[in-house]
N, C-alpha and C. Protein backbone atom coordinates (compact mmCIF):
# COMPACT_ATOMS: atom_id res chain seq x y z
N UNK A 1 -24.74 -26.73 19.42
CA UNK A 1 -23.90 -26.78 18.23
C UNK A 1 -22.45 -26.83 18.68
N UNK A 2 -21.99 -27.92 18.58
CA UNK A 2 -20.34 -28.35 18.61
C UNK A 2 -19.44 -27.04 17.89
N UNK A 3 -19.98 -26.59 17.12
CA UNK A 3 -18.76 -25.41 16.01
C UNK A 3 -19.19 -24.33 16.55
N UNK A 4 -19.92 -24.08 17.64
CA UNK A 4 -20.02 -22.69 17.48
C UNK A 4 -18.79 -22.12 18.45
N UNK A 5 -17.77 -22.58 19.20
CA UNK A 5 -16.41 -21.87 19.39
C UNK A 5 -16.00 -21.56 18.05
N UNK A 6 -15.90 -22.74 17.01
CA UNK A 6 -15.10 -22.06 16.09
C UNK A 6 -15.15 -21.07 14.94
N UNK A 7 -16.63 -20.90 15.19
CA UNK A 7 -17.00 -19.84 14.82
C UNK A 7 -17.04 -18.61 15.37
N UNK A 8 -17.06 -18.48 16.34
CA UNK A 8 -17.01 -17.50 17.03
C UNK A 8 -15.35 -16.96 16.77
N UNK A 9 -14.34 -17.59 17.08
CA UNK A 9 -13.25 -17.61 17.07
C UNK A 9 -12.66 -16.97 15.61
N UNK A 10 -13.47 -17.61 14.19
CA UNK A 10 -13.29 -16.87 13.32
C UNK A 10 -14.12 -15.70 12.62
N UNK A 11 -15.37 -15.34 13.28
CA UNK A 11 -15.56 -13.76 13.76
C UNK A 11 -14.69 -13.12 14.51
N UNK A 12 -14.27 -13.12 15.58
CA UNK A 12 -12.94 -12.63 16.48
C UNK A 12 -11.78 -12.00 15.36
N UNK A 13 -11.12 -13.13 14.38
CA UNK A 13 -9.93 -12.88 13.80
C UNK A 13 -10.50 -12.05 12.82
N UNK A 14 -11.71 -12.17 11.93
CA UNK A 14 -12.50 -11.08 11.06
C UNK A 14 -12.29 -9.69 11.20
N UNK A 15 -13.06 -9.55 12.94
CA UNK A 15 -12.97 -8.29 13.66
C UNK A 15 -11.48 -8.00 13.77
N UNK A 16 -10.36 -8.04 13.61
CA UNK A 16 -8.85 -7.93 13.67
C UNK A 16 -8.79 -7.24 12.14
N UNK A 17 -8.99 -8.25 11.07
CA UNK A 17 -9.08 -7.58 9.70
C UNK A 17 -9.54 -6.54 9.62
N UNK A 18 -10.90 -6.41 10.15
CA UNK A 18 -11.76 -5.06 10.18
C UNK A 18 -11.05 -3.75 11.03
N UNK A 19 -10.44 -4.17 11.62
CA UNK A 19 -9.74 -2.98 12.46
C UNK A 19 -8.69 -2.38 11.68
N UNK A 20 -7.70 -3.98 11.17
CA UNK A 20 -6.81 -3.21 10.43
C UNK A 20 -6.95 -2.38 9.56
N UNK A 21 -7.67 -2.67 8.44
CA UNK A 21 -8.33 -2.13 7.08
C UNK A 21 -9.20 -0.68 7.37
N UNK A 22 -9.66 -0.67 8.66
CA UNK A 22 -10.16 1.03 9.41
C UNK A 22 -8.95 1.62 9.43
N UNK A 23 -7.85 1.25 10.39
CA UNK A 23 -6.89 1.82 10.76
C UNK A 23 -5.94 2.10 9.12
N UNK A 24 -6.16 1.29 8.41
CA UNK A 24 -5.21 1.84 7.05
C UNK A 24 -5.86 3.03 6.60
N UNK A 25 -7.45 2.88 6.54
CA UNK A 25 -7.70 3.95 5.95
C UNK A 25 -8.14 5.07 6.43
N UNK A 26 -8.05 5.61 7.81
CA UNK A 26 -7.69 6.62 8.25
C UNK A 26 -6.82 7.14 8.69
N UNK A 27 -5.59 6.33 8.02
CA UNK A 27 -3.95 7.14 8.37
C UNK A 27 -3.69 7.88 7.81
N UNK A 28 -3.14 8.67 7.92
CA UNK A 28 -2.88 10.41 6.96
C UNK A 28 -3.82 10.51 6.00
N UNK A 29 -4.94 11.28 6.78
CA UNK A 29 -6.35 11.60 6.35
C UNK A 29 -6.83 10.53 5.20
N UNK A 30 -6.51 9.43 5.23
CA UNK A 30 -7.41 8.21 4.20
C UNK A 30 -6.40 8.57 2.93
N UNK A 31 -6.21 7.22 2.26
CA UNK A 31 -5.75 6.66 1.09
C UNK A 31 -6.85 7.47 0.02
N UNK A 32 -6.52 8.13 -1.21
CA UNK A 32 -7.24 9.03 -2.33
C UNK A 32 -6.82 7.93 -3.45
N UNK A 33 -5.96 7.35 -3.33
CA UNK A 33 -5.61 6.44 -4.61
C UNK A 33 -6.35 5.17 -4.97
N UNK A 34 -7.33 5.15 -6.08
CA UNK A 34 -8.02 3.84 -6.20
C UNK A 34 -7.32 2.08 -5.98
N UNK A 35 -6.32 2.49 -6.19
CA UNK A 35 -5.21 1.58 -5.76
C UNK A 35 -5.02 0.96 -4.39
N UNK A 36 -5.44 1.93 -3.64
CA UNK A 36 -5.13 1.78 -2.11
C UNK A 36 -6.59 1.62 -1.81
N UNK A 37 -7.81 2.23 -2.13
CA UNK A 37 -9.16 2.45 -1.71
C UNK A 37 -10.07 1.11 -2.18
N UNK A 38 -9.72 0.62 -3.03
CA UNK A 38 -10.35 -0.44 -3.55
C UNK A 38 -9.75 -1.47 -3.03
N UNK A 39 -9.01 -2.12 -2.11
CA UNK A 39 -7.97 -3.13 -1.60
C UNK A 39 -8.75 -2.73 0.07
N UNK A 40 -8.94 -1.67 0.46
CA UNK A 40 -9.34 -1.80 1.95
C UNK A 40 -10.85 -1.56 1.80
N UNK A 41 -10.94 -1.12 0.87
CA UNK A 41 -12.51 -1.33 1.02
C UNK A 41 -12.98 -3.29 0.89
N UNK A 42 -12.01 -3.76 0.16
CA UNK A 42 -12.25 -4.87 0.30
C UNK A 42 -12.06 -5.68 1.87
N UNK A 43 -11.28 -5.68 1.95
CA UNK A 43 -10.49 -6.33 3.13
C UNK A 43 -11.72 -5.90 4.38
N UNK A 44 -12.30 -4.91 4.85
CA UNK A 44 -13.38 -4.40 5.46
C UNK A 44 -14.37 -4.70 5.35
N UNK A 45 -14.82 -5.38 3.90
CA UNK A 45 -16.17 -5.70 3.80
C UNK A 45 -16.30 -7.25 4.02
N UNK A 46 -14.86 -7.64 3.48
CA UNK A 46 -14.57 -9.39 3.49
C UNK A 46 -14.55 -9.70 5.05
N UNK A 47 -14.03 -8.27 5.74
CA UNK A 47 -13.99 -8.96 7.10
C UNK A 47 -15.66 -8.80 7.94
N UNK A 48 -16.13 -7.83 7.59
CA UNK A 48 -17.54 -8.01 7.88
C UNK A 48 -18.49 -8.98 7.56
N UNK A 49 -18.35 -9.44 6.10
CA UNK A 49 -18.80 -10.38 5.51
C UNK A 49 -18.49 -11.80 6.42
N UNK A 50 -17.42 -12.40 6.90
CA UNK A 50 -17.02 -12.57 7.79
C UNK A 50 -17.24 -13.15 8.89
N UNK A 51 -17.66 -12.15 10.03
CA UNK A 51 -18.02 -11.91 10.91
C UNK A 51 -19.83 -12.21 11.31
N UNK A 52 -20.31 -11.63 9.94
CA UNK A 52 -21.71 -12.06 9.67
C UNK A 52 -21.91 -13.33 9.86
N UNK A 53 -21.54 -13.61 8.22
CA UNK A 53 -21.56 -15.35 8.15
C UNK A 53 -21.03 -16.66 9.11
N UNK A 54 -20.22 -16.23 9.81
CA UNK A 54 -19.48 -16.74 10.57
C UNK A 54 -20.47 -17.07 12.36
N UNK A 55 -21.09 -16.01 12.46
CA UNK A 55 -22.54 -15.56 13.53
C UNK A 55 -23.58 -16.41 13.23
N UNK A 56 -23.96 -16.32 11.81
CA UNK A 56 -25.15 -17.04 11.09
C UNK A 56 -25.81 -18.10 11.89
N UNK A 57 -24.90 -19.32 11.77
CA UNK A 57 -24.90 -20.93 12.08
C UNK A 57 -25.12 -20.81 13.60
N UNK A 58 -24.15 -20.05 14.53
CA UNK A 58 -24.11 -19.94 15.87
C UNK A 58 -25.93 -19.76 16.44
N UNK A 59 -25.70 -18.53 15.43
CA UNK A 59 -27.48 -17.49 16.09
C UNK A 59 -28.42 -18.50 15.73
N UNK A 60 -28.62 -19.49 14.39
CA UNK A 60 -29.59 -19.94 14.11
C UNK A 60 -29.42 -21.32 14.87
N UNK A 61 -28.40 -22.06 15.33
CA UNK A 61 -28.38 -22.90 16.54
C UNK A 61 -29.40 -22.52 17.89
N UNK A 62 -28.79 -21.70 18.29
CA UNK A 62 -29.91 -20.93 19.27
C UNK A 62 -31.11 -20.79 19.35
N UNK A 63 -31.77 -20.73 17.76
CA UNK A 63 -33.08 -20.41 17.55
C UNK A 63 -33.46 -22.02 17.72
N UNK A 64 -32.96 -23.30 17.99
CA UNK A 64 -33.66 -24.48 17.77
C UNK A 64 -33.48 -25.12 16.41
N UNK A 65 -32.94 -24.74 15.41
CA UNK A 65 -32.88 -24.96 14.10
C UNK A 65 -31.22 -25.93 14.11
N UNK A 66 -31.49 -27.00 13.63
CA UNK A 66 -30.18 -28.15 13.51
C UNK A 66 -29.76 -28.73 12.17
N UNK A 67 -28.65 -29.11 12.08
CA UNK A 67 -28.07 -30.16 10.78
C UNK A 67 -27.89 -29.17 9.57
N UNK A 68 -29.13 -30.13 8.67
CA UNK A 68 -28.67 -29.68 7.44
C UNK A 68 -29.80 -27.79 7.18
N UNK A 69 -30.69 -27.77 7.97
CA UNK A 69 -31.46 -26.63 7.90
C UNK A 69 -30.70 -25.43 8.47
N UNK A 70 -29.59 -25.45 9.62
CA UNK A 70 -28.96 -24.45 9.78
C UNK A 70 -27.96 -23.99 8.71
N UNK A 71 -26.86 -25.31 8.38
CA UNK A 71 -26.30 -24.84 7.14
C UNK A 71 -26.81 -24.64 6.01
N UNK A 72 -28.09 -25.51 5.22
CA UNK A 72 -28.53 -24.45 4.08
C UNK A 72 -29.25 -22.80 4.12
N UNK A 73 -29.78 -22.70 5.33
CA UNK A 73 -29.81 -21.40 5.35
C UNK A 73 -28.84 -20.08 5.57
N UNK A 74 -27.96 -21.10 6.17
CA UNK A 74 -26.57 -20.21 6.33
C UNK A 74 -25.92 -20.20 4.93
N UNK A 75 -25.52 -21.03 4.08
CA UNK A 75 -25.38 -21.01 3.33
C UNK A 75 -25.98 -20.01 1.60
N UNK A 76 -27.33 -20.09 2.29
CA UNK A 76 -28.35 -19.25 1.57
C UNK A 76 -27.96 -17.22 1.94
N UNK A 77 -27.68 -17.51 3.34
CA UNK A 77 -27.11 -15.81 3.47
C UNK A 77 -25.80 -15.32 3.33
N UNK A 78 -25.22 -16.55 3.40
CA UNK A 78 -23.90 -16.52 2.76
C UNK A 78 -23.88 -16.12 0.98
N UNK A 79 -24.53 -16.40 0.10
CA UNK A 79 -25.08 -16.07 -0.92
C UNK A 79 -25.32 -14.91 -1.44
N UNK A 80 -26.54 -14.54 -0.48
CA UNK A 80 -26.91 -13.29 -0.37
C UNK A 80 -26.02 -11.95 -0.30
N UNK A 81 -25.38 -12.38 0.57
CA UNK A 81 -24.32 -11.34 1.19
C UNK A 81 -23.80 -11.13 0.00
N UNK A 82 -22.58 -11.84 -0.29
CA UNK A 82 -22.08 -11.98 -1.71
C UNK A 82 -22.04 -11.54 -2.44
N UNK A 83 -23.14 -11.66 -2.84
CA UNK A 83 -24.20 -11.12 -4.34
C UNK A 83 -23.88 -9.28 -3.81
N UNK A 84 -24.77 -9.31 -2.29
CA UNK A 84 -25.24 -7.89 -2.34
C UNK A 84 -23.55 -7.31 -2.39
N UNK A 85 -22.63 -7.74 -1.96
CA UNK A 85 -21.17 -6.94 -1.26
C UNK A 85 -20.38 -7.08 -2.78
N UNK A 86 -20.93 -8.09 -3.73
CA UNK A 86 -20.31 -7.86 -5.47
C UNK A 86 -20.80 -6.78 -5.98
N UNK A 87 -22.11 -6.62 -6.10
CA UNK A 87 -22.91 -5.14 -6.55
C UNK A 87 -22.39 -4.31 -6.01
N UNK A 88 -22.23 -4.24 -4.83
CA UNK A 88 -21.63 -2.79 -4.08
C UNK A 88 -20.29 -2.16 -4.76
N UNK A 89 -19.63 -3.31 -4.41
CA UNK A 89 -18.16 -2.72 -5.01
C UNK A 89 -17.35 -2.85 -6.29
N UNK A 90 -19.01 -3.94 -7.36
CA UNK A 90 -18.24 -3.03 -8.87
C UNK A 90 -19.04 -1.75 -9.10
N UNK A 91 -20.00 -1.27 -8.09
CA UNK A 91 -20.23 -0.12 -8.88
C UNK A 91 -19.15 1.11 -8.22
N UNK A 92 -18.43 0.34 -7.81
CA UNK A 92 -17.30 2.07 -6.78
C UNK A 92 -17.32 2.31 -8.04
N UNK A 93 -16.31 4.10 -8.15
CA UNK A 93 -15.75 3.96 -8.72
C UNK A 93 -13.86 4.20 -8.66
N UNK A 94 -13.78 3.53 -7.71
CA UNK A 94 -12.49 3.34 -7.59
C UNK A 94 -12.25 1.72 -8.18
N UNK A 95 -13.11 1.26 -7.62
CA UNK A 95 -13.30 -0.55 -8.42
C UNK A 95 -12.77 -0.31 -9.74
N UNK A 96 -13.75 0.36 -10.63
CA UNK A 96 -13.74 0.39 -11.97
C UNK A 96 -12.86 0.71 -12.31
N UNK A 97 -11.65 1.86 -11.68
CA UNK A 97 -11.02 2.62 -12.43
C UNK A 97 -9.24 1.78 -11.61
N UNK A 98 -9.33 0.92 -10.89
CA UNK A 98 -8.44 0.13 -10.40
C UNK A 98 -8.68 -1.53 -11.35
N UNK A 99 -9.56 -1.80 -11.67
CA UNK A 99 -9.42 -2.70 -13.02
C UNK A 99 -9.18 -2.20 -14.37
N UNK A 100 -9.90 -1.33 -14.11
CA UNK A 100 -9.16 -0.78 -16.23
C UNK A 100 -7.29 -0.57 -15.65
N UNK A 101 -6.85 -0.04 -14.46
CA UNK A 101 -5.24 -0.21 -14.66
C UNK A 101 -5.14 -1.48 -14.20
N UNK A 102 -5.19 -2.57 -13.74
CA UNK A 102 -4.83 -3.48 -14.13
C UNK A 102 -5.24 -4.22 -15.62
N UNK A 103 -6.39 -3.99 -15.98
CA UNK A 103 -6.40 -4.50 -17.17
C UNK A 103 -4.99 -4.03 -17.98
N UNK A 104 -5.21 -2.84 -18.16
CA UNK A 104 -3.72 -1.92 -18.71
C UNK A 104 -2.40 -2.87 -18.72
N UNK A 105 -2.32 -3.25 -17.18
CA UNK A 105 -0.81 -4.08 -16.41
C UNK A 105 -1.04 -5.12 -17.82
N UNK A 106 -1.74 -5.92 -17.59
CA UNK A 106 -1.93 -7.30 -18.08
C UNK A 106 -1.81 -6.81 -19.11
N UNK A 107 -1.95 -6.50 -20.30
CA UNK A 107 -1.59 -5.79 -21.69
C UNK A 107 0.16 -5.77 -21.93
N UNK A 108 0.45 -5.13 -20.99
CA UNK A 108 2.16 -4.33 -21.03
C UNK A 108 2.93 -6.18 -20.20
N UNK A 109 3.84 -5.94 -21.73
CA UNK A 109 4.86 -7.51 -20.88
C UNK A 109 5.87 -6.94 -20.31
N UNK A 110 5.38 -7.41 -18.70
CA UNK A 110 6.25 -7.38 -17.94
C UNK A 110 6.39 -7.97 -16.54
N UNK A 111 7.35 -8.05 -15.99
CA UNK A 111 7.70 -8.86 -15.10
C UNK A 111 6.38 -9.12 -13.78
N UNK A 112 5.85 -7.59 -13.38
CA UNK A 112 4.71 -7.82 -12.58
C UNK A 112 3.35 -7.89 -13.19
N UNK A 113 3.52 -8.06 -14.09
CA UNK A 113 2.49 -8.48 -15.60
C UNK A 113 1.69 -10.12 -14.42
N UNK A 114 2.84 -10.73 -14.26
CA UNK A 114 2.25 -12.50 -14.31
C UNK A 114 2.02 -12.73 -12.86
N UNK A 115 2.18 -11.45 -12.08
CA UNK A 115 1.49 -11.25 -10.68
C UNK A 115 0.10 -10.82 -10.24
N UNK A 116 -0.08 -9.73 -11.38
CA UNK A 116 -1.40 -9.26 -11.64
C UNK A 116 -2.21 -10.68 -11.84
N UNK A 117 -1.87 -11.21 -13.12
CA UNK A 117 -2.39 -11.99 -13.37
C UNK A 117 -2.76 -13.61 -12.72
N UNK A 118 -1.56 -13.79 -12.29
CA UNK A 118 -1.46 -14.66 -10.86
C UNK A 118 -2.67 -14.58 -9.29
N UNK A 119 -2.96 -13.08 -9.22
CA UNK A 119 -3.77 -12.82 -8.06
C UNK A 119 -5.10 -13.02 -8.72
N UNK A 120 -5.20 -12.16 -9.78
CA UNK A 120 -6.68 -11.64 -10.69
C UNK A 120 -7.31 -13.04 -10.40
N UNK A 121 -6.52 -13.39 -11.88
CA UNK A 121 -7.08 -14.78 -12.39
C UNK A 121 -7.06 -15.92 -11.39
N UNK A 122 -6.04 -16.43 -11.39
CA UNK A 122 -5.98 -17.21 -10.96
C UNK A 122 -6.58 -17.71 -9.41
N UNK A 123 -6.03 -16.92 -8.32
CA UNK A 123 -6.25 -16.55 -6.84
C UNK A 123 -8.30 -16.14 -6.84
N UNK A 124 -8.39 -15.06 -7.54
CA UNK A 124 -9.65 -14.36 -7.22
C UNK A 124 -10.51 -15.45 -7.80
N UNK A 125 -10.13 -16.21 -8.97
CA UNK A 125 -10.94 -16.91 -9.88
C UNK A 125 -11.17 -18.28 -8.83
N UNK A 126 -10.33 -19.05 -8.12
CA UNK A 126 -10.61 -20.10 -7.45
C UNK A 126 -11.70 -19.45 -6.06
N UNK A 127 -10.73 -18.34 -5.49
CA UNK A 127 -11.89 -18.08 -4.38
C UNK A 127 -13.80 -17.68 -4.58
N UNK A 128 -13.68 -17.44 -6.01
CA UNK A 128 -15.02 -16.58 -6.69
C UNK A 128 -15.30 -18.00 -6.59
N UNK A 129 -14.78 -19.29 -7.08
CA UNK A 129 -15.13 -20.46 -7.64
C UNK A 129 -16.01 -21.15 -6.18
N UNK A 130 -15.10 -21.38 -5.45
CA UNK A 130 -15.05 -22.03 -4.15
C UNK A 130 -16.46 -21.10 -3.45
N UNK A 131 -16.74 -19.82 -3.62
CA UNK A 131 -17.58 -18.94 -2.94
C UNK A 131 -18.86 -19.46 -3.07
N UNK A 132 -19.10 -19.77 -4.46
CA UNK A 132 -20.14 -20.31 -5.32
C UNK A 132 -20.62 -21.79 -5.32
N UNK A 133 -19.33 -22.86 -5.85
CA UNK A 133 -19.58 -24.26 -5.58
C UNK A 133 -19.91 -24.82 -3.78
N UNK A 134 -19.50 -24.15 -3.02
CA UNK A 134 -19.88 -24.61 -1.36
C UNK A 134 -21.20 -24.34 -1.31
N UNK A 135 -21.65 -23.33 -1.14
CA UNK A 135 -22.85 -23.33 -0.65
C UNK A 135 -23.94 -24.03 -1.84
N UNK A 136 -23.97 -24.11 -2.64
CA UNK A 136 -24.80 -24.90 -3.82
C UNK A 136 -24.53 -26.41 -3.52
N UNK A 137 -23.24 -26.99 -3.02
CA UNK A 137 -23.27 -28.46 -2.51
C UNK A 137 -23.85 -28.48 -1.53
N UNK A 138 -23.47 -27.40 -0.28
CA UNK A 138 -24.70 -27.59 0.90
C UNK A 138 -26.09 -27.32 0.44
N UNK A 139 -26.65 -26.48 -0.86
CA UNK A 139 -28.55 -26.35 -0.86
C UNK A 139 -28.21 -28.04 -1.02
N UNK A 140 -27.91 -28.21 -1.51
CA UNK A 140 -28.39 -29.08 -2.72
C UNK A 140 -28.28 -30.86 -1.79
N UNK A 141 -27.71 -30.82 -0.63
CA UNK A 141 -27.47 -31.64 0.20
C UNK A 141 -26.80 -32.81 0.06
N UNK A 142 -25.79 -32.72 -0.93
CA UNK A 142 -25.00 -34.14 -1.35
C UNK A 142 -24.44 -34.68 -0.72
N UNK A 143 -23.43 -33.85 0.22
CA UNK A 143 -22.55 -34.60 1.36
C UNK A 143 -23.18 -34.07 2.86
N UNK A 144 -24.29 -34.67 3.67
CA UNK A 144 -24.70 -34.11 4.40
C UNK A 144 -23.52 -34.53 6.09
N UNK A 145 -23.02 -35.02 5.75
CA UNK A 145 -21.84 -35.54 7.11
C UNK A 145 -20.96 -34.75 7.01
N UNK A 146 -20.59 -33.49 6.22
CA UNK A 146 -19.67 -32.57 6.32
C UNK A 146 -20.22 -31.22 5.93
N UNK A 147 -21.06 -30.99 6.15
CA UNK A 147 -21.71 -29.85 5.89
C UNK A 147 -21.00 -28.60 6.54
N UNK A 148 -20.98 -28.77 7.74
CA UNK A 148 -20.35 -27.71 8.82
C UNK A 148 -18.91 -27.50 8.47
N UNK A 149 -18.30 -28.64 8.00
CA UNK A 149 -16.80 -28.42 7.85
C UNK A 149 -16.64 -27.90 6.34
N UNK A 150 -17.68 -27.92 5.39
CA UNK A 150 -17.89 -26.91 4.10
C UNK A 150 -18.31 -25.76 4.36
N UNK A 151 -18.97 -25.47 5.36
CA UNK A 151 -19.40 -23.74 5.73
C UNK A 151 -18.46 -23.26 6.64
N UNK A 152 -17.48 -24.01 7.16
CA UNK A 152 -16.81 -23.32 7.62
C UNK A 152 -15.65 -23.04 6.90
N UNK A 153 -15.07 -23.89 6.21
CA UNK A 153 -14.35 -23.29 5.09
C UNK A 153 -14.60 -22.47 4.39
N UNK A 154 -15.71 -22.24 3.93
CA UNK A 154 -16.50 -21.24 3.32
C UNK A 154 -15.91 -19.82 3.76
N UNK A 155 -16.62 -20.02 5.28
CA UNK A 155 -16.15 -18.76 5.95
C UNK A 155 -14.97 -18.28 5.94
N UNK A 156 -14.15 -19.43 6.25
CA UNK A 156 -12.59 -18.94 6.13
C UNK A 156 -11.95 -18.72 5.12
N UNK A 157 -12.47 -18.96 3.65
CA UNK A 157 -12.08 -18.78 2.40
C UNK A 157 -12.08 -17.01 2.34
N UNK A 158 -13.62 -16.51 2.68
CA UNK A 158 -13.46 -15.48 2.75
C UNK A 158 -12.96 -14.60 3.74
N UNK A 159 -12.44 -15.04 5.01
CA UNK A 159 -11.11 -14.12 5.24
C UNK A 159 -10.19 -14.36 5.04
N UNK A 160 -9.94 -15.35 4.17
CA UNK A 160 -8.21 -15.78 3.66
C UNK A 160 -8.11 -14.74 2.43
N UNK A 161 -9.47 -14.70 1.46
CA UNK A 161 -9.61 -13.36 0.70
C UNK A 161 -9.19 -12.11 1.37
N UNK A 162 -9.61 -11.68 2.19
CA UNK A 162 -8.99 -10.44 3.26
C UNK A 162 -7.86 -10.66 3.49
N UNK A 163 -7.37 -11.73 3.84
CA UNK A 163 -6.09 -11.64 4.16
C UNK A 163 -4.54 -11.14 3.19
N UNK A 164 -5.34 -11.85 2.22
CA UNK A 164 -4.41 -12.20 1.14
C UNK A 164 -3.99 -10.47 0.45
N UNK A 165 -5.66 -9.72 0.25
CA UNK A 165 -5.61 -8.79 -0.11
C UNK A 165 -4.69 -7.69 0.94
N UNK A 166 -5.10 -7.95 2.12
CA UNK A 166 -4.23 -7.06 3.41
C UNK A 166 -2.53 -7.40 2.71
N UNK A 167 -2.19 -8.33 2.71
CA UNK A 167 -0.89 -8.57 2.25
C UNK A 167 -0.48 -7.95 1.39
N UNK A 168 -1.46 -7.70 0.20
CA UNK A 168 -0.65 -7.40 -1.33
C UNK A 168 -0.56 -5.96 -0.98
N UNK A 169 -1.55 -5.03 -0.35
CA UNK A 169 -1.90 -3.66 0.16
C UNK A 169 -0.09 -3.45 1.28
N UNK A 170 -0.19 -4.16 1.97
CA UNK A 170 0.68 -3.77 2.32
C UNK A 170 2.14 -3.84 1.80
N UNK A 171 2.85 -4.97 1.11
CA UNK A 171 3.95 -5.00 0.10
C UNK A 171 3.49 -3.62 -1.05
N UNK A 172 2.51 -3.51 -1.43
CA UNK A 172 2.52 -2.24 -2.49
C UNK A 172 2.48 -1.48 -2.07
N UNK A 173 2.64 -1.13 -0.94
CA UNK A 173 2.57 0.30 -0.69
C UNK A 173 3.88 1.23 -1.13
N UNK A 174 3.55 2.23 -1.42
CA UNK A 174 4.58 3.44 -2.11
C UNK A 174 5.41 3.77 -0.74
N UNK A 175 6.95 4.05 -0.98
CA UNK A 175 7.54 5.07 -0.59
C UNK A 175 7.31 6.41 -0.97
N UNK A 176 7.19 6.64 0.66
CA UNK A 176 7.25 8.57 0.36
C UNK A 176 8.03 9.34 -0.49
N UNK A 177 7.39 10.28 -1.48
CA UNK A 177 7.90 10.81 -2.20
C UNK A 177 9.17 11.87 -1.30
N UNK A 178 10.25 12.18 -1.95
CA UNK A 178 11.41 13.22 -1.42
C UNK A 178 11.18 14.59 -1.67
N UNK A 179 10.82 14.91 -0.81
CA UNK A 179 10.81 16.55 -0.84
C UNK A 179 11.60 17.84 -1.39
């Protein structure tokens, strides 16, 4: 398999996410604020998620398995994952209780009103989109001459999700209160 450096390469940068998103949340005994807990719990799972999917194609190369049968099955656990790592983290309840305040934001007009809404909607809504339409063009085998270069975007969609989220986590972060 020709891609499997570059896969490998974007497991590597995954594992970087994953470190960071450890290291945030065991700095002064772990983040308590759903605000902060629901943003690295993401970023940790996106980078695992990641790292997985990203392995998938490589490992099942290895096994003898080629073309379009490695990427629809990769594609198929790419899915999977998904599904299982969406269940997981709307049932936190830091999830829940970090969307009802943004729901809240989005209500109240104001200036970081159309940022909320900018990331939510817009940002989360294309990557949710893109998560979904890739791998259903690879089952489904329409463009079979780019398959690899759709799962690998794939992959990288979801640590550009990590990424993006590492970013906003870190610009929001609070100044220390004054003693």
């Amino acid at each position: 398999m020709q891609e499997a450096g570059l896969f490998m390469e974007l497991a590597a940068i995954a594992g970087v996410f994953v470190g960071f998103g450890a290291l945030i949340a065991v700095r002064s005994g772990g983040p308590t604020d759903p605000g902060e807990v629901a943003p690295i719990r993401y970023v940790v799972s996106a980078g695992v998620l990641t790292i997985f999917t990203a392995l998938v194609p490589v490992n099942l190369g290895l096994l003898g398995l080629a073309g379009h049968q490695v990427w629809a099955l990769s594609s198929v656990l790419f899915l999977a994952c998904e599904f299982v790592f969406a269940v997981v983290v709307l049932r936190t309840p830091e999830y829940r209780a970090l969307a009802a305040g943004e729901a809240d934001a989005m209500r109240v007009s104001s200036r970081s009103r159309w940022l909320v809404v900018v990331r939510d909607v817009v940002l989360n809504g294309l990557l949710i989109f893109a998560s979904l339409a890739i791998p259903i063009v690879i089952l489904v085998g329409v463009v079979p001459d780019i398959e690899a270069g759709l799962y690998f975007a794939l992959v990288a969609l979801s640590l550009f999700g990590a990424a993006v989220t590492l970013l906003w986590l870190v610009f929001a972060q609070r100044r220390p209160t004054a003693a």
